[in-house]
Protein backbone atom coordinates (compact mmCIF):
# COMPACT_ATOMS: atom_id res chain seq x y z
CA UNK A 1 29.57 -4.80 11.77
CA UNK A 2 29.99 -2.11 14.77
CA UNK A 3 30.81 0.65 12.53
CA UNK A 4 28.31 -0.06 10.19
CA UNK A 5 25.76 0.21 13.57
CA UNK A 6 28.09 3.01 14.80
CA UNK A 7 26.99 4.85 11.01
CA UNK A 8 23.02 3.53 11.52
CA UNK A 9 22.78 5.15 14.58
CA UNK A 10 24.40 8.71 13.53
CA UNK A 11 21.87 8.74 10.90
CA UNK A 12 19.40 7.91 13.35
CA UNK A 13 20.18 10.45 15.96
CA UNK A 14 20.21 13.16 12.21
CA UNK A 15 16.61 12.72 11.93
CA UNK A 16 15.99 13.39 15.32
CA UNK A 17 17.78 16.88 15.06
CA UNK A 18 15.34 17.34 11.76
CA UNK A 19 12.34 15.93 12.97
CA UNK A 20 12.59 18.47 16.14
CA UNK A 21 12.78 21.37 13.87
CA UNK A 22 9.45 23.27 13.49
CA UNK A 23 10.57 24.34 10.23
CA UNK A 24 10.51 20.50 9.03
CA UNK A 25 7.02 20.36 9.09
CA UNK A 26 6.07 22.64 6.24
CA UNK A 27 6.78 19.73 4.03
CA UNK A 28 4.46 16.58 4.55
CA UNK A 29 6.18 14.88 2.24
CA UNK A 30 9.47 15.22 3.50
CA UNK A 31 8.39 14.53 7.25
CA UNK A 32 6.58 11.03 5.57
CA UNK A 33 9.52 9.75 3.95
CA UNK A 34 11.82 10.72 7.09
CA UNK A 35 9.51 9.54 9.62
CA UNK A 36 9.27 5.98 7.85
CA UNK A 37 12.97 5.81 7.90
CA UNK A 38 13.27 6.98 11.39
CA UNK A 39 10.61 3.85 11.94
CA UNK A 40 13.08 1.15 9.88
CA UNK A 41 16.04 2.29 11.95
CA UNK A 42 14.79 2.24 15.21
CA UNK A 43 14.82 -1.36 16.11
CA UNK A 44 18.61 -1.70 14.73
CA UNK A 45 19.65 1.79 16.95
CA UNK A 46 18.09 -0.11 19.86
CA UNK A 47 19.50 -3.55 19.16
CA UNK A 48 23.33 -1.65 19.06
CA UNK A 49 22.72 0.61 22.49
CA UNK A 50 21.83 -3.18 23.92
CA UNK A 51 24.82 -4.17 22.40
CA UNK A 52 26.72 -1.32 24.05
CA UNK A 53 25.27 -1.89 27.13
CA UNK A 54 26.37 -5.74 27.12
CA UNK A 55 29.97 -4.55 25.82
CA UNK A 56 30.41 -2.12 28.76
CA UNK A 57 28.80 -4.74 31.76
CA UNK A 58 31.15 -7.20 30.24
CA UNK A 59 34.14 -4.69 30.45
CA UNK A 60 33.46 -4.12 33.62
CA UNK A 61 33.16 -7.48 34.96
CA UNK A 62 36.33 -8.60 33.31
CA UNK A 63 38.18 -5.78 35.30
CA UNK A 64 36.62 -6.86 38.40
CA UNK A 65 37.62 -10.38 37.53
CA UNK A 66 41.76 -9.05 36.86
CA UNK A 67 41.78 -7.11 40.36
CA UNK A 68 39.45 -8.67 42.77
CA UNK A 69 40.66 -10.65 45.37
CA UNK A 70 37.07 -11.85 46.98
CA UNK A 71 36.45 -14.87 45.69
CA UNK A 72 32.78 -14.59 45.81
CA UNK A 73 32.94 -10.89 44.19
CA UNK A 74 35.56 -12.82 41.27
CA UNK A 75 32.61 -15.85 40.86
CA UNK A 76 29.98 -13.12 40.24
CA UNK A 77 31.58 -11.28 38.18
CA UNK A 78 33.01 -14.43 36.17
CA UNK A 79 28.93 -15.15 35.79
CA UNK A 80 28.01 -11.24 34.61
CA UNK A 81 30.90 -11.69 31.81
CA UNK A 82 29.59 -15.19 30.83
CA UNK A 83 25.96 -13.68 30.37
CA UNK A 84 27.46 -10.08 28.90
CA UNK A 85 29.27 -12.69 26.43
CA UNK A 86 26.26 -14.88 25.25
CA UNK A 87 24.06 -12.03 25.34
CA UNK A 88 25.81 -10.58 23.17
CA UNK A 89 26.37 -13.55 20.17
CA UNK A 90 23.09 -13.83 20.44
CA UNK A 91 22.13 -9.89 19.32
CA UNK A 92 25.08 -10.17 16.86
CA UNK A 93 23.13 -12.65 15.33
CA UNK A 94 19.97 -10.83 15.34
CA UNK A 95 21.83 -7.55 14.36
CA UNK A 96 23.19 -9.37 10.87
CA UNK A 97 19.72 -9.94 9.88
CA UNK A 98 19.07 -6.43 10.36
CA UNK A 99 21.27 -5.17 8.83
CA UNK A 100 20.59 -7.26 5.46
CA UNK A 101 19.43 -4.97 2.78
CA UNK A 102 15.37 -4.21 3.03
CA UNK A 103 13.05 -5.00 0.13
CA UNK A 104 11.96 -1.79 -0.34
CA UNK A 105 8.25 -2.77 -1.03
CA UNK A 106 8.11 -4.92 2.22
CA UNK A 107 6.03 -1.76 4.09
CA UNK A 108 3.58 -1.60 1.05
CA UNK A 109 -0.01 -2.84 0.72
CA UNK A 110 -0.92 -6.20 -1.87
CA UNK A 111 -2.56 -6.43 -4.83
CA UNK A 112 -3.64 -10.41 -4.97
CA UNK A 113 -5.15 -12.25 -8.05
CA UNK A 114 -6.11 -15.53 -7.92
CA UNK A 115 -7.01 -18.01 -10.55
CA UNK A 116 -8.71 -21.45 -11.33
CA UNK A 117 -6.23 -23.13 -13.24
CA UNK A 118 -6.07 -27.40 -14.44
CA UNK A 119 -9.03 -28.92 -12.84
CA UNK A 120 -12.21 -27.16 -14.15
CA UNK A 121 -14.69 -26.47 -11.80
CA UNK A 122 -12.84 -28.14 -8.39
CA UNK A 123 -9.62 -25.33 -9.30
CA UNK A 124 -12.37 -22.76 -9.06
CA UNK A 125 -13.78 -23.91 -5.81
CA UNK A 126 -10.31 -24.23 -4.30
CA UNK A 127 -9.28 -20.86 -5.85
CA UNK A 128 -12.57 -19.94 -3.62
CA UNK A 129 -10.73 -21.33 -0.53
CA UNK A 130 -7.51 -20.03 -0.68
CA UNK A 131 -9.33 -16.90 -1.33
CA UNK A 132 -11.22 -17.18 1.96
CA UNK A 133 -7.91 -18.43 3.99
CA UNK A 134 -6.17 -15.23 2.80
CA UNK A 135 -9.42 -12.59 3.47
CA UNK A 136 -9.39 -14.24 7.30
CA UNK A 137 -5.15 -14.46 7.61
CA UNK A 138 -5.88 -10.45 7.09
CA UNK A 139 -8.77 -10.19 9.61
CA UNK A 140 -6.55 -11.92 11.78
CA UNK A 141 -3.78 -9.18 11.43
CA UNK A 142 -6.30 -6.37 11.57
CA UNK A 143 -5.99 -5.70 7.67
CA UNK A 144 -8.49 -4.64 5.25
CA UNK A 145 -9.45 -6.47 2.22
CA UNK A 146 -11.29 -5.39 -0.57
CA UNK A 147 -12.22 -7.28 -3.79
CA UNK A 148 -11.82 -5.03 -6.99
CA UNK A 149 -12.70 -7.80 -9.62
CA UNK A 150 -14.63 -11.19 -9.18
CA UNK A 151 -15.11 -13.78 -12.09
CA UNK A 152 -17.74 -16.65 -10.26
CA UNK A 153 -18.75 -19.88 -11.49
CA UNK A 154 -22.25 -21.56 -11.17
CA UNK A 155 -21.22 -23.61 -8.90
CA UNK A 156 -19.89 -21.29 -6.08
CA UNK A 157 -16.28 -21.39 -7.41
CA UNK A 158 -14.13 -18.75 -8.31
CA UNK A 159 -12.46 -18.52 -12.14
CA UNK A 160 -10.66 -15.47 -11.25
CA UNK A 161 -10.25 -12.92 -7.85
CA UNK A 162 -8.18 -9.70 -7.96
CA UNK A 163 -8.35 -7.99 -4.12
CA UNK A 164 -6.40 -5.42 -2.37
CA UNK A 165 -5.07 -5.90 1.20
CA UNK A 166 -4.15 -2.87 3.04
CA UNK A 167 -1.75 -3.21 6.31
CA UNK A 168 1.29 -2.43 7.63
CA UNK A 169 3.80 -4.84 5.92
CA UNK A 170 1.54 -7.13 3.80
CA UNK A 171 3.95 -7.13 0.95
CA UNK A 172 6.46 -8.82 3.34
CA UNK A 173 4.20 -11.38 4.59
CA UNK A 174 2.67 -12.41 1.83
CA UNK A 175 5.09 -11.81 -1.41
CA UNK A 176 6.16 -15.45 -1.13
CA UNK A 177 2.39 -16.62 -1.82
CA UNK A 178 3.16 -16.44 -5.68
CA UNK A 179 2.94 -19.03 -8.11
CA UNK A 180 1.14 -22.46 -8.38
CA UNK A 181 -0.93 -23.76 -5.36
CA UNK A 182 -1.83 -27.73 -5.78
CA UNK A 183 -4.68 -29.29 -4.42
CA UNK A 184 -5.56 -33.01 -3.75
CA UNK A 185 -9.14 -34.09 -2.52
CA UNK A 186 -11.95 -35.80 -3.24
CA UNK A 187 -14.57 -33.31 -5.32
CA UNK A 188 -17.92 -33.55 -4.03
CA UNK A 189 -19.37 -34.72 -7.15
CA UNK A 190 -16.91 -37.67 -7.28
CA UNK A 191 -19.03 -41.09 -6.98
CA UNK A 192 -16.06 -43.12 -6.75
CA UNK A 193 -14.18 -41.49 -3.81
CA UNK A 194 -11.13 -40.90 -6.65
CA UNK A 195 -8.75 -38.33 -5.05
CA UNK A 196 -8.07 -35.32 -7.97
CA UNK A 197 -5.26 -33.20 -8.66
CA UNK A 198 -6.12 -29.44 -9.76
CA UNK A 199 -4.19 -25.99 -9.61
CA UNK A 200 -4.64 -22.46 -8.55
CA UNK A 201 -2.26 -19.66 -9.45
CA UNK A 202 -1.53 -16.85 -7.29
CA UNK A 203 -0.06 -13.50 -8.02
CA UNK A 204 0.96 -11.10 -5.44
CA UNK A 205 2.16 -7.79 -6.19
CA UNK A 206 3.37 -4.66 -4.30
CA UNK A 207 0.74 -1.37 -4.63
CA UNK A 208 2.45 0.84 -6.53
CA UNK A 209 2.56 4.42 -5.79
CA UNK A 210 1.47 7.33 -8.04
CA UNK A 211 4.26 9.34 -8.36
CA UNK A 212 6.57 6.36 -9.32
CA UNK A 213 5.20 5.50 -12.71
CA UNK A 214 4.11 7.64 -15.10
CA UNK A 215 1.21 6.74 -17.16
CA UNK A 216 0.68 8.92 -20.62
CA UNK A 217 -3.26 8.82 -20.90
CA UNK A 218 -2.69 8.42 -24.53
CA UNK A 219 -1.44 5.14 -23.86
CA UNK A 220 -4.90 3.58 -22.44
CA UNK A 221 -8.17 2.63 -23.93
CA UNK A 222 -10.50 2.59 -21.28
CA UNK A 223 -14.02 1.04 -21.94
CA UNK A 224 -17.17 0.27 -19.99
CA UNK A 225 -19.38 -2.22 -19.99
CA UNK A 226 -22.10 -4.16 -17.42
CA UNK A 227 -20.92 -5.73 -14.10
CA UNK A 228 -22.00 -9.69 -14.50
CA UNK A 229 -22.19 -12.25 -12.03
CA UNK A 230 -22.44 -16.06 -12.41
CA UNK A 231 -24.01 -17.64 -15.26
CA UNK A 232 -24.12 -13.74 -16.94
CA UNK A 233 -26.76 -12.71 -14.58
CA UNK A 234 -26.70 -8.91 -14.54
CA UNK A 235 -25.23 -7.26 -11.28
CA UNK A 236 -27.05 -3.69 -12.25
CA UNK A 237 -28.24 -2.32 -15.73
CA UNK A 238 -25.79 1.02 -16.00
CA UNK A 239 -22.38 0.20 -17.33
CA UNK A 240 -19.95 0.67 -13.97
CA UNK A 241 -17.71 -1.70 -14.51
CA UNK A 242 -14.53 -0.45 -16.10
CA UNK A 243 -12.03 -2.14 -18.45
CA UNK A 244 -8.83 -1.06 -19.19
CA UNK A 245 -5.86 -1.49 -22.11
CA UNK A 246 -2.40 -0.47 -21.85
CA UNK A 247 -1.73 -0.08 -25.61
CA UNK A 248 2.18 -0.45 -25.23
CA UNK A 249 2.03 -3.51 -23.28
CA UNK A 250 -1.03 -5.17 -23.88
CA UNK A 251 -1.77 -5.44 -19.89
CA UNK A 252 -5.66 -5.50 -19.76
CA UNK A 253 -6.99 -4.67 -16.02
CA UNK A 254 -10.60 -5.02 -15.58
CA UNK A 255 -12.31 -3.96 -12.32
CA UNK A 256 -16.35 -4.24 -11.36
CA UNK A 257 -16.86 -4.52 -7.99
CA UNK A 258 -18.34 -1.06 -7.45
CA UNK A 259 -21.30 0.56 -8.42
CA UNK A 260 -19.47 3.74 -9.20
CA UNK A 261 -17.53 4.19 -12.81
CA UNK A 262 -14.90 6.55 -10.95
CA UNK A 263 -14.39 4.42 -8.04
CA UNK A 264 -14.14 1.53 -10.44
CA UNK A 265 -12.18 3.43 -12.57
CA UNK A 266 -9.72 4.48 -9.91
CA UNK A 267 -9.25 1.08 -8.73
CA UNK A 268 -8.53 -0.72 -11.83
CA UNK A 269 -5.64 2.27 -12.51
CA UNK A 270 -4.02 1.35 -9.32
CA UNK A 271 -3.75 -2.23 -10.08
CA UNK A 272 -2.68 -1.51 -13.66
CA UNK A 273 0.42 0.82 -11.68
CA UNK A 274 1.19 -1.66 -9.51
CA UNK A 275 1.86 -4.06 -12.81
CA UNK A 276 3.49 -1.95 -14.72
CA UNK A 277 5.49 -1.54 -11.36
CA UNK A 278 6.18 -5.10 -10.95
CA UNK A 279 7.44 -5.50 -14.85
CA UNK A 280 9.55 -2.63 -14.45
CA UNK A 281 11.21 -4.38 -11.12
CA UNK A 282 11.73 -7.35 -13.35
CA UNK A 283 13.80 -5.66 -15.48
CA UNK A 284 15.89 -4.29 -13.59
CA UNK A 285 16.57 -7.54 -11.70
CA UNK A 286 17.27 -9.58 -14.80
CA UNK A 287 20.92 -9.57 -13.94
CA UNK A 288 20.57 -11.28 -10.85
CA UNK A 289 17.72 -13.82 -11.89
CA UNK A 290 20.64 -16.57 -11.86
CA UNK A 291 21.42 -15.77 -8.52
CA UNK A 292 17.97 -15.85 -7.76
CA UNK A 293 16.98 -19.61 -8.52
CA UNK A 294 18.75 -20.13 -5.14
CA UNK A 295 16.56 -18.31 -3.10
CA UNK A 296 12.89 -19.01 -1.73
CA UNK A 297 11.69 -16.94 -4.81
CA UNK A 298 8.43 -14.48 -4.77
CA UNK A 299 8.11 -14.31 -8.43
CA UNK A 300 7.58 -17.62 -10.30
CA UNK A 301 3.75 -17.93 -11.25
CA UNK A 302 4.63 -20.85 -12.98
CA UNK A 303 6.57 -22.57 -10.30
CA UNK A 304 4.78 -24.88 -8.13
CA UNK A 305 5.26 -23.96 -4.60
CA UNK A 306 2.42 -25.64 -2.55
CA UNK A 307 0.27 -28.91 -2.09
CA UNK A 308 -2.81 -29.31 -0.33
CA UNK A 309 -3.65 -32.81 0.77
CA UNK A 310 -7.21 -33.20 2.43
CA UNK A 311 -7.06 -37.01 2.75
CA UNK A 312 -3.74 -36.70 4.79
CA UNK A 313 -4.78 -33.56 6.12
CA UNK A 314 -1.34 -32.10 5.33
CA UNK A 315 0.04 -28.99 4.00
CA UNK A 316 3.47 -29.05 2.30
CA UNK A 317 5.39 -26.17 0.90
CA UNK A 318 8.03 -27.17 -1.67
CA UNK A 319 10.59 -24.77 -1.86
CA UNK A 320 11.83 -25.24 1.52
CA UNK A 321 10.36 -29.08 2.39
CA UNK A 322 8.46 -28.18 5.30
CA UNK A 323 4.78 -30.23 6.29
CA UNK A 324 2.31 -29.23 8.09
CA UNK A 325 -0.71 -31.49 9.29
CA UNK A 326 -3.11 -28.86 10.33
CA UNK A 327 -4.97 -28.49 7.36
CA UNK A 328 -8.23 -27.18 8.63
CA UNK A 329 -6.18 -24.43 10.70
CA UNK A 330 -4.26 -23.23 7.45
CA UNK A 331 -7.55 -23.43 5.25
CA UNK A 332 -8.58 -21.10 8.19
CA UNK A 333 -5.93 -18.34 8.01
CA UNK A 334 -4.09 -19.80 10.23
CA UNK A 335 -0.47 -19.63 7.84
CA UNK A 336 1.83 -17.74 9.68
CA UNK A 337 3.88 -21.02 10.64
CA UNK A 338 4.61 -21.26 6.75
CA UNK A 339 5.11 -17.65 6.21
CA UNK A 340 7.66 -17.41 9.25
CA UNK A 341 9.66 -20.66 7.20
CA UNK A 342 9.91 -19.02 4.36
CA UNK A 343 11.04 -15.52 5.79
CA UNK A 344 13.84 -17.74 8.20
CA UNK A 345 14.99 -18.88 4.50
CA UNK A 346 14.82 -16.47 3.13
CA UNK A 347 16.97 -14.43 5.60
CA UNK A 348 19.45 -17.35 6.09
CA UNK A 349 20.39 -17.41 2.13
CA UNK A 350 20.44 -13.95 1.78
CA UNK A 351 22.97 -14.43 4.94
CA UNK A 352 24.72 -16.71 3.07
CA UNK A 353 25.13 -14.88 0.04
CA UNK A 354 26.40 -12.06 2.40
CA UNK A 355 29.25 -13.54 3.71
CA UNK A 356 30.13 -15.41 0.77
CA UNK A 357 30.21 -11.99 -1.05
């Protein structure tokens, strides 16, 4: 583990020596993809100086222990190695999660779609909730939302949401949002007070960048038509909204929220990249989709991950068994207890796997 830090912070200390160079700067692309680099290595660099630090207090302190003869000098230097020593086990620790290999989409903004599944119109209003609890879990991390498609129902619900959150590491807090969210509670238009049982899927994908896919314009049919709302009311009278086909795939990306064709337009190409992005991913982790049953999984839209229980007030997340009665709090935004879980492990099988390999 040392050398690997001892490599980590050579590399470190390279783009230093680059970034100081005038001459670096003529290329803003260069100085981007260098400075985010310089920004994932930095807490690792400073987590092996500690390290260093600790290694050297408790070097000295074990020489003072060897050759002193004051007893009192010997006990406090017997209590400087003891903390050097469990100072450092505890960093070690820290420093193996570290140094497990980044998903490189972690840093990147979300594309989110959500969508009313079994359960008619009490899916759609809970696809309207989870909606709302992820638009104010971004507020409360100071990122931006923005909704690119909307399907409503008459009723207030939502049949389908496709939004954009922008912020610093969104992919890494929410990628393990995907797949099947349950929901148990009493609809409002239930007489009886019978509890019901619908489902709301959730997709989460990483915002792909432009120059990583290319996209031949032959391959799209791109049509317009008029933004709708609920019940087919009209939203304006000039066709904005934009619609469109990748012909070798079949992936159909519609986007309306805009008054503007080009912004719309522009929009519903970046979520069509970041799909094509995510199917290409897919591919290439095929091979490892075995080893991946084991783990928390991001991926499985059809796997259920989550129930919702109003009349117990509880929140449980199946994958790793935890429960949470706070309800109202999560239904609020308030999920970074669950997210936190799931990253812990997430880390601790991927620590597994480590040393197993």
């Amino acid at each position: 583990m040392l050398d690997k830090l001892r490599l980590v912070s050579e590399k470190y200390e390279e783009l230093e020596q680059k970034m100081a160079s005038p001459e670096f700067y003529n290329d803003p692309v260069a100085v981007g993809k260098l400075a985010r680099e310089q920004k994932e290595l930095a807490p690792i660099v400073e987590a092996y100086r500690e390290y260093a630090r600790l290694e050297k207090n408790a070097a000295e302190a074990l020489e003072l222990i060897e050759s002193e003869s004051d007893p009192e000098l010997r006990e406090m230097a017997q209590e400087e190695y003891k903390s050097a020593g469990e100072a450092m086990e505890d960093l070690r620790e820290k420093i193996k999660v570290m140094l497990l290999p980044k998903d490189p989409n972690d840093s990147r903004n979300v594309i989110v779609e959500i969508r009313g599944g079994a359960g008619g119109d009490e899916a759609a209003l809970f696809a309207g909730s989870l909606y709302r609890m992820y638009s104010m879990y971004a507020e409360k991390r100071g990122w931006k939302t923005e909704i690119t498609n909307l399907n409503e129902t008459e009723l207030g619900g939502i049949k389908e949401v496709v939004f954009i959150i922008e912020g610093e590491g969104a992919f890494s807090r929410l990628k393990f949002e995907s797949g099947v969210h349950r929901v148990q509670r009493v609809p409002d238009t239930e007489t009886s007070g019978r509890i019901h049982t619908s489902t709301v899927t959730v997709a989460v994908l990483p915002e792909a960048e432009d120059v990583e896919l290319e996209i031949n314009p032959s391959d799209l049919q791109i049509d317009t038509y008029r933004s709708s709302g609920a019940g087919g009311q009209h939203v304006n009278k000039t066709e904005s909204a934009i619609r469109i086909t990748h012909l070798p795939t079949g992936l159909v990306v519609e986007c309306q929220d805009e008054r503007s064709q080009y912004k719309n337009k522009d929009r519903a190409m970046k979520i069509l990249r970041s799909k094509l992005y995510e199917m290409e991913q897919e591919k290439q982790n095929a091979e490892i989709a075995a080893q991946r049953k084991s783990q928390v999984g991001t991926g499985m839209r059809n796997e259920r991950i989550r129930t919702y229980n109003f009349p117990q007030g509880r929140v449980t997340d199946h994958r790793i068994g935890i429960t949470l009665y706070k309800i109202d709090n999560i239904m609020n935004g308030d999920i970074d207890e669950i997210i936190d879980a799931l990253v812990t492990a997430d880390q601790a099988e991927k620590l597994r796997m480590s040393e197993e390999g």
